[in-house]
PDB file of N, CA and C in Angstrom:
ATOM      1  N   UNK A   1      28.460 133.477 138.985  1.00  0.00           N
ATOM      2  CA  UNK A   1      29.903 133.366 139.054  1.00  0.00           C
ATOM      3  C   UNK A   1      30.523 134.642 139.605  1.00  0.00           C
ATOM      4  N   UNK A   2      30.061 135.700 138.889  1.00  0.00           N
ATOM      5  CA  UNK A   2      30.407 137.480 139.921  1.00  0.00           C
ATOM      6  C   UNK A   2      30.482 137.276 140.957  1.00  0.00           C
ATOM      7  N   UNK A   3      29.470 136.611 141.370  1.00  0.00           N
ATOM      8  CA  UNK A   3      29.143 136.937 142.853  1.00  0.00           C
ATOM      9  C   UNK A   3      30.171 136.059 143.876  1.00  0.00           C
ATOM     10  N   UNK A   4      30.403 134.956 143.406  1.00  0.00           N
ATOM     11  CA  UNK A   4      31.430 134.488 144.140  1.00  0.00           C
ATOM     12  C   UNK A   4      32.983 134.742 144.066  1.00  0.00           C
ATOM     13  N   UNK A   5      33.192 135.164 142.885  1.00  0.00           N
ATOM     14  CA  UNK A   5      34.060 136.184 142.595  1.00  0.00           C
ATOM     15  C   UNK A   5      34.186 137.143 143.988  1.00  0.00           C
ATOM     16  N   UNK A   6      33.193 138.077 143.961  1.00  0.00           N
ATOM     17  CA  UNK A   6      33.179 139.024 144.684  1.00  0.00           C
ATOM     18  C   UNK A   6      33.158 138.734 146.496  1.00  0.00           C
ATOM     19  N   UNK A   7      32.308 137.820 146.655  1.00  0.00           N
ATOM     20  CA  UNK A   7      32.747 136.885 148.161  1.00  0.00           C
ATOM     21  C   UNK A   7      33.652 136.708 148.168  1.00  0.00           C
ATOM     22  N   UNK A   8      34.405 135.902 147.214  1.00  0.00           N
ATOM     23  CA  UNK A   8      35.738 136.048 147.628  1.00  0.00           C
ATOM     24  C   UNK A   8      37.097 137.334 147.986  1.00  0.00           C
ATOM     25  N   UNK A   9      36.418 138.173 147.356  1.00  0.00           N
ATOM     26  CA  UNK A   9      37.457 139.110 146.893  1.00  0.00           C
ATOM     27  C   UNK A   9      36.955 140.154 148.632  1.00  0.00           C
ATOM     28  N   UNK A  10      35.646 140.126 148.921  1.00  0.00           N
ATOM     29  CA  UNK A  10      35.414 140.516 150.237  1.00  0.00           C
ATOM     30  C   UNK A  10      35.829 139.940 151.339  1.00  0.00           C
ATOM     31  N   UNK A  11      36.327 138.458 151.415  1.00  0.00           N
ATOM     32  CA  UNK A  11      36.479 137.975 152.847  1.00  0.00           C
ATOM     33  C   UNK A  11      37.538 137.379 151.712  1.00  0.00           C
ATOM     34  N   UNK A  12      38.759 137.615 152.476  1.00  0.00           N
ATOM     35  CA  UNK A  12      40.380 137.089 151.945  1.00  0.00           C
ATOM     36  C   UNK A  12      40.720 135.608 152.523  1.00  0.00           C
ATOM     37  N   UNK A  13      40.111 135.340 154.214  1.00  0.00           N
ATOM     38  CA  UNK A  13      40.410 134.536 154.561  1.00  0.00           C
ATOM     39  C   UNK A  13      40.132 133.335 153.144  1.00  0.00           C
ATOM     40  N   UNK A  14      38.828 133.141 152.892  1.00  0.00           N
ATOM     41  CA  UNK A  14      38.804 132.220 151.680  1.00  0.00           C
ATOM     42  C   UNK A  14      39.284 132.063 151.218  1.00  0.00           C
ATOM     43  N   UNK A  15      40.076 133.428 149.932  1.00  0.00           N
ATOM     44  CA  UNK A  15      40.740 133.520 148.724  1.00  0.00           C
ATOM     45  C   UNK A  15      42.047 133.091 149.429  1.00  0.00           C
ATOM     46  N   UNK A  16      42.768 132.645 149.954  1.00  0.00           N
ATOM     47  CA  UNK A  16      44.008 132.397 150.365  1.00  0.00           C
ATOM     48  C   UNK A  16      44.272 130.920 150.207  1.00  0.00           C
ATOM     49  N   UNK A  17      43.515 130.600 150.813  1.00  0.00           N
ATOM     50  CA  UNK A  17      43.352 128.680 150.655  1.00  0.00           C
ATOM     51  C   UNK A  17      43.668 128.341 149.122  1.00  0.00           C
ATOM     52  N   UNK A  18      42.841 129.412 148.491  1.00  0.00           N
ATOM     53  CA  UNK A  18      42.344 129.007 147.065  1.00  0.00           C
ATOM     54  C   UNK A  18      43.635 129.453 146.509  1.00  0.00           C
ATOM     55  N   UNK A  19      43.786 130.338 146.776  1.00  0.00           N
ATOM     56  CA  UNK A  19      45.379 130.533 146.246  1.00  0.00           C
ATOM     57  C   UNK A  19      46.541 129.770 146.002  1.00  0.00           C
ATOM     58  N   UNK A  20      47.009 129.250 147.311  1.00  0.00           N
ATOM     59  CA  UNK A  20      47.857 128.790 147.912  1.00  0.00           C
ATOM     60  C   UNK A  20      47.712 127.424 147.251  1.00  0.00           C
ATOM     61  N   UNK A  21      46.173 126.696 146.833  1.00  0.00           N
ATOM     62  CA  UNK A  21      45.949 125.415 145.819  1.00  0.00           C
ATOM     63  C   UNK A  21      46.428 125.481 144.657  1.00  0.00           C
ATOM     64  N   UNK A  22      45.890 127.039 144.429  1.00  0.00           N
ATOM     65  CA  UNK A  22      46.056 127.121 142.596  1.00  0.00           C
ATOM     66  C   UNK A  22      47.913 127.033 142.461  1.00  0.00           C
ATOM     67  N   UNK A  23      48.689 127.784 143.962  1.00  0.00           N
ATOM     68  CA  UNK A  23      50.602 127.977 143.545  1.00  0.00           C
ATOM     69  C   UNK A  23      50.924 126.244 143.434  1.00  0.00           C
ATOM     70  N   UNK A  24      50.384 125.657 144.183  1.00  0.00           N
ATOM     71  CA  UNK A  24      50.602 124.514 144.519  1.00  0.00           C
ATOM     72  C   UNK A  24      50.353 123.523 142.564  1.00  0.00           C
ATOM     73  N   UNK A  25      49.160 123.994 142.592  1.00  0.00           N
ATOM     74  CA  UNK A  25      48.903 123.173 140.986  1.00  0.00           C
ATOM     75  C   UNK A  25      49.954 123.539 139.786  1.00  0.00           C
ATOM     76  N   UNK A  26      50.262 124.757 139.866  1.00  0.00           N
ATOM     77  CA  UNK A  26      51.286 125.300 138.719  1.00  0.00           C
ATOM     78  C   UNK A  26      52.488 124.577 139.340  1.00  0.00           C
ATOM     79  N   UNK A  27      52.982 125.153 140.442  1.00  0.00           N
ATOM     80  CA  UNK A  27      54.463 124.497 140.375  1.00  0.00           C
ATOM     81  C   UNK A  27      54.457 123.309 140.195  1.00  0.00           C
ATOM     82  N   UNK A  28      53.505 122.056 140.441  1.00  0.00           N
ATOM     83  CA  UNK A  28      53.359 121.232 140.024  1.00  0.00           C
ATOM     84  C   UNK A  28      53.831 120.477 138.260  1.00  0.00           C
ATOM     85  N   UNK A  29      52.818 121.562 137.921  1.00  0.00           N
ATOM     86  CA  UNK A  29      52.904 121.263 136.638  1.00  0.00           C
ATOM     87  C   UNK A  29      54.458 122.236 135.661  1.00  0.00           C
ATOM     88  N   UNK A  30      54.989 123.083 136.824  1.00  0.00           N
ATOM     89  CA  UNK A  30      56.302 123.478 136.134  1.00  0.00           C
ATOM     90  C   UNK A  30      57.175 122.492 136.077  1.00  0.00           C
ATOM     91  N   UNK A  31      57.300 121.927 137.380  1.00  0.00           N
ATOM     92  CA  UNK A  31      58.143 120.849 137.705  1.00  0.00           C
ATOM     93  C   UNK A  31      58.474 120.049 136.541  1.00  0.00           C
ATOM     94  N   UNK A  32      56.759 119.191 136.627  1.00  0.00           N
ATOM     95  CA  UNK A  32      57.287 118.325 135.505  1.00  0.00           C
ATOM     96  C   UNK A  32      57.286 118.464 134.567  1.00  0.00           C
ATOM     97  N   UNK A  33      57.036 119.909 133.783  1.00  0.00           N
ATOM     98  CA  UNK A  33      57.435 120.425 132.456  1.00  0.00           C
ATOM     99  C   UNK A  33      59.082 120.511 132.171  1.00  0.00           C
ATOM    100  N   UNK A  34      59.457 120.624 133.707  1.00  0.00           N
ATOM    101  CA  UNK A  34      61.074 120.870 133.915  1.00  0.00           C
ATOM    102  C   UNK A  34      61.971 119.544 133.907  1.00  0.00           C
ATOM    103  N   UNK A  35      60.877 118.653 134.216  1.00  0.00           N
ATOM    104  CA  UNK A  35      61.776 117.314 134.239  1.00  0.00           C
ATOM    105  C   UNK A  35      61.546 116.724 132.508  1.00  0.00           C
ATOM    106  N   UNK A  36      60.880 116.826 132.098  1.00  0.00           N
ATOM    107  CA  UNK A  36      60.575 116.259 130.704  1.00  0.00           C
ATOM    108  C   UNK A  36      61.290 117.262 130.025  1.00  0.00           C
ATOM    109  N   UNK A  37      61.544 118.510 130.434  1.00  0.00           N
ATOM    110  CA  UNK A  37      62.500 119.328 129.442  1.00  0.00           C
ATOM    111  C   UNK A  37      64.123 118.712 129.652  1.00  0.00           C
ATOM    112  N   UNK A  38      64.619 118.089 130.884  1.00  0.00           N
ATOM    113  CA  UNK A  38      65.388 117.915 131.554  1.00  0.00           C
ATOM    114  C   UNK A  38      65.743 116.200 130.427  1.00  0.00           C
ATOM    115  N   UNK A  39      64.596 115.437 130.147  1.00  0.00           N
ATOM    116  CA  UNK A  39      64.610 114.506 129.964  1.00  0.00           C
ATOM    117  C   UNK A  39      64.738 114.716 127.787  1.00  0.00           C
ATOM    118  N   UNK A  40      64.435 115.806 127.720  1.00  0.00           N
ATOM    119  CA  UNK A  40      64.604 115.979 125.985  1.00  0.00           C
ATOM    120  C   UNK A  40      65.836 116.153 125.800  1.00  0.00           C
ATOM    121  N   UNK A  41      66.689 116.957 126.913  1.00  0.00           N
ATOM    122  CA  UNK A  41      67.809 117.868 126.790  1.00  0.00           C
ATOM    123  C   UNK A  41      68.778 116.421 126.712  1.00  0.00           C
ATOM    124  N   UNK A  42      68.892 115.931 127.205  1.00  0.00           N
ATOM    125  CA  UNK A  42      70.091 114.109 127.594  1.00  0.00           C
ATOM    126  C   UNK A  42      69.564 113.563 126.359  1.00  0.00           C
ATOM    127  N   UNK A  43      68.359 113.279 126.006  1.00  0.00           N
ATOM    128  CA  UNK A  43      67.928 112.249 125.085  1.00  0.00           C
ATOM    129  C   UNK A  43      68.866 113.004 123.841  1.00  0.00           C
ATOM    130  N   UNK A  44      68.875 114.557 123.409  1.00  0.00           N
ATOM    131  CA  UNK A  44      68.977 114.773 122.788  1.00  0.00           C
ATOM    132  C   UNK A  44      70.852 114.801 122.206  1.00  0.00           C
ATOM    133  N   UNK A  45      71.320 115.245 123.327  1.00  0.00           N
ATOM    134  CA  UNK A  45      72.903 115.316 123.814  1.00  0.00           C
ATOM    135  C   UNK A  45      73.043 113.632 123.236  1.00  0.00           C
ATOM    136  N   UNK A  46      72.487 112.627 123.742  1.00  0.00           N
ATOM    137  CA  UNK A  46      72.741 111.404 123.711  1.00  0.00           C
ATOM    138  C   UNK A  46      72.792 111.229 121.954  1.00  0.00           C
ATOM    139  N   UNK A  47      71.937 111.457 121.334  1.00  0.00           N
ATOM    140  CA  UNK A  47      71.982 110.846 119.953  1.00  0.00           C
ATOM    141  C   UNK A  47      72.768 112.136 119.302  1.00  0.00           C
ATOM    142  N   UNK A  48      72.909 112.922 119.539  1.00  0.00           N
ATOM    143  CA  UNK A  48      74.388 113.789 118.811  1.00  0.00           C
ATOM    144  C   UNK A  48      75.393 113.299 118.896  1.00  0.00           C
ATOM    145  N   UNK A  49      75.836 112.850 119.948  1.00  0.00           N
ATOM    146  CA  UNK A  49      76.790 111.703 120.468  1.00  0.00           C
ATOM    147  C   UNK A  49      76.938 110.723 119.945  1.00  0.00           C
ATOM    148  N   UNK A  50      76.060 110.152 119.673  1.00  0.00           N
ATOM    149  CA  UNK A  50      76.014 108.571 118.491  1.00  0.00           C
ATOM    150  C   UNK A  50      75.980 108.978 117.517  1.00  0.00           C
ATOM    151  N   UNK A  51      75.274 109.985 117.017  1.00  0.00           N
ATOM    152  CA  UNK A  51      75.517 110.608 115.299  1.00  0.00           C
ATOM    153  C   UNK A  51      77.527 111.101 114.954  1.00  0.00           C
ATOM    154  N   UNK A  52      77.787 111.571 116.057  1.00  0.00           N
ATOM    155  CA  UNK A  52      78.933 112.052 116.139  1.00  0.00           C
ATOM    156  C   UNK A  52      79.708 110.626 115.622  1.00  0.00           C
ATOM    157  N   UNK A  53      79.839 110.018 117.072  1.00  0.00           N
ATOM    158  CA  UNK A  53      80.500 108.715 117.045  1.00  0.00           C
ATOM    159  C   UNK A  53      80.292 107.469 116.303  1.00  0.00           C
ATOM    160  N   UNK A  54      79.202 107.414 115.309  1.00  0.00           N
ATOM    161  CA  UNK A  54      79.272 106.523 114.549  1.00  0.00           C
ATOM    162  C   UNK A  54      78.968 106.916 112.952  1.00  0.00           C
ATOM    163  N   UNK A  55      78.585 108.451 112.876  1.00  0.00           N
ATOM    164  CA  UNK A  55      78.605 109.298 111.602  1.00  0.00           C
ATOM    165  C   UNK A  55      77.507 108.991 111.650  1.00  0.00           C
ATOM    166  N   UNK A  56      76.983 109.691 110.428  1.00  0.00           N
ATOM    167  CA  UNK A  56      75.425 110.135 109.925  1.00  0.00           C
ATOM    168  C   UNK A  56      75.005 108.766 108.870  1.00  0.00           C
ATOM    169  N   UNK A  57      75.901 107.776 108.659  1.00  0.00           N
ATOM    170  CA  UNK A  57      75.341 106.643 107.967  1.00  0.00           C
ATOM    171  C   UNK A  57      75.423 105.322 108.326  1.00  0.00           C
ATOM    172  N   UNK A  58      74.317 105.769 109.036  1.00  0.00           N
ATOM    173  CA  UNK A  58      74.319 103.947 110.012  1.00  0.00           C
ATOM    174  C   UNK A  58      73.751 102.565 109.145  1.00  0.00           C
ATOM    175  N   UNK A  59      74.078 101.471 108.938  1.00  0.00           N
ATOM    176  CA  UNK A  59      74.060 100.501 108.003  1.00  0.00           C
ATOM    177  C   UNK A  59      73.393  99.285 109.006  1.00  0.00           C
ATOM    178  N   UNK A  60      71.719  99.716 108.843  1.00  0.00           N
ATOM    179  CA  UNK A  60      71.169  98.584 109.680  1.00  0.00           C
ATOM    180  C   UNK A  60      70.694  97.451 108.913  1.00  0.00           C
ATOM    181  N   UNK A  61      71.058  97.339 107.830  1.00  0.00           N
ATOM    182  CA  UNK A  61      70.550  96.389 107.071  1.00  0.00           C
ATOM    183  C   UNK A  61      70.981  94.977 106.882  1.00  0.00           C
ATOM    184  N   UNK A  62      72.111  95.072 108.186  1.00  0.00           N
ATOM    185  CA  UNK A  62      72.691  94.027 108.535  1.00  0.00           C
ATOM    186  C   UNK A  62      71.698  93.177 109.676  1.00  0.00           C
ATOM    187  N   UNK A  63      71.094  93.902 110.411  1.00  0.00           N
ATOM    188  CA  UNK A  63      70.369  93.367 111.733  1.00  0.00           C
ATOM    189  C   UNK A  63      69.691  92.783 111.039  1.00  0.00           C
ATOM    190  N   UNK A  64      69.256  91.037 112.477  1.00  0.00           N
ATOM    191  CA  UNK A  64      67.747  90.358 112.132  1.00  0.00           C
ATOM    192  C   UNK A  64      66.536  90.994 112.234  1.00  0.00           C
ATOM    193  N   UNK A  65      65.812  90.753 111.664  1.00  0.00           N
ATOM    194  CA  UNK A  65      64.422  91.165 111.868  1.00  0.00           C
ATOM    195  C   UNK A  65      63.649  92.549 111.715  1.00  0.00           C
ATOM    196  N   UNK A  66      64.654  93.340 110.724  1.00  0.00           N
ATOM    197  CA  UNK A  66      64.715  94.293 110.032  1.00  0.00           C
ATOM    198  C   UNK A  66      64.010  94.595 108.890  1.00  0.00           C
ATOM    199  N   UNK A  67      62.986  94.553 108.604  1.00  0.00           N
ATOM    200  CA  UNK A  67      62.872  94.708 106.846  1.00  0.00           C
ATOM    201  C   UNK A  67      63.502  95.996 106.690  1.00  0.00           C
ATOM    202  N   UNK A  68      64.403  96.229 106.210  1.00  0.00           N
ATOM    203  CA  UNK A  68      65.175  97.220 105.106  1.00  0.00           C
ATOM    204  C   UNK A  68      65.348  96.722 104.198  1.00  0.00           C
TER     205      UNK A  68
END
């Protein structure tokens, strides 16, 4: 494993490709860390909003198919 380590680290042309894969894989995976953070942030806004607007004691024991 050194050793290719070290090939690489001697001839750059290589290590660049490899690079340029690995920026490519992270931003990748920032992205959609950013969209699922993006997607907690609304979900979350959303039910404060309904807690707000319908208070903290919701009475589902009216619905069908409920066991409460």
């Amino acid at each position: 494993m050194t050793g290719v380590i070290e090939y690489l680290l001697a001839n750059p042309i290589f290590l660049v490709p490899i690079l340029l894969m690995a920026a490519m894989v992270v931003w990748a995976v920032l992205k959609r860390l950013l969209k699922m953070a993006a997607v907690v942030v609304i979900a979350g806004a959303m039910y404060v909003a309904l807690v707000e607007h319908f208070g903290s004691g919701v009475d589902l024991s009216g619905l069908p198919g409920l066991p409460l």
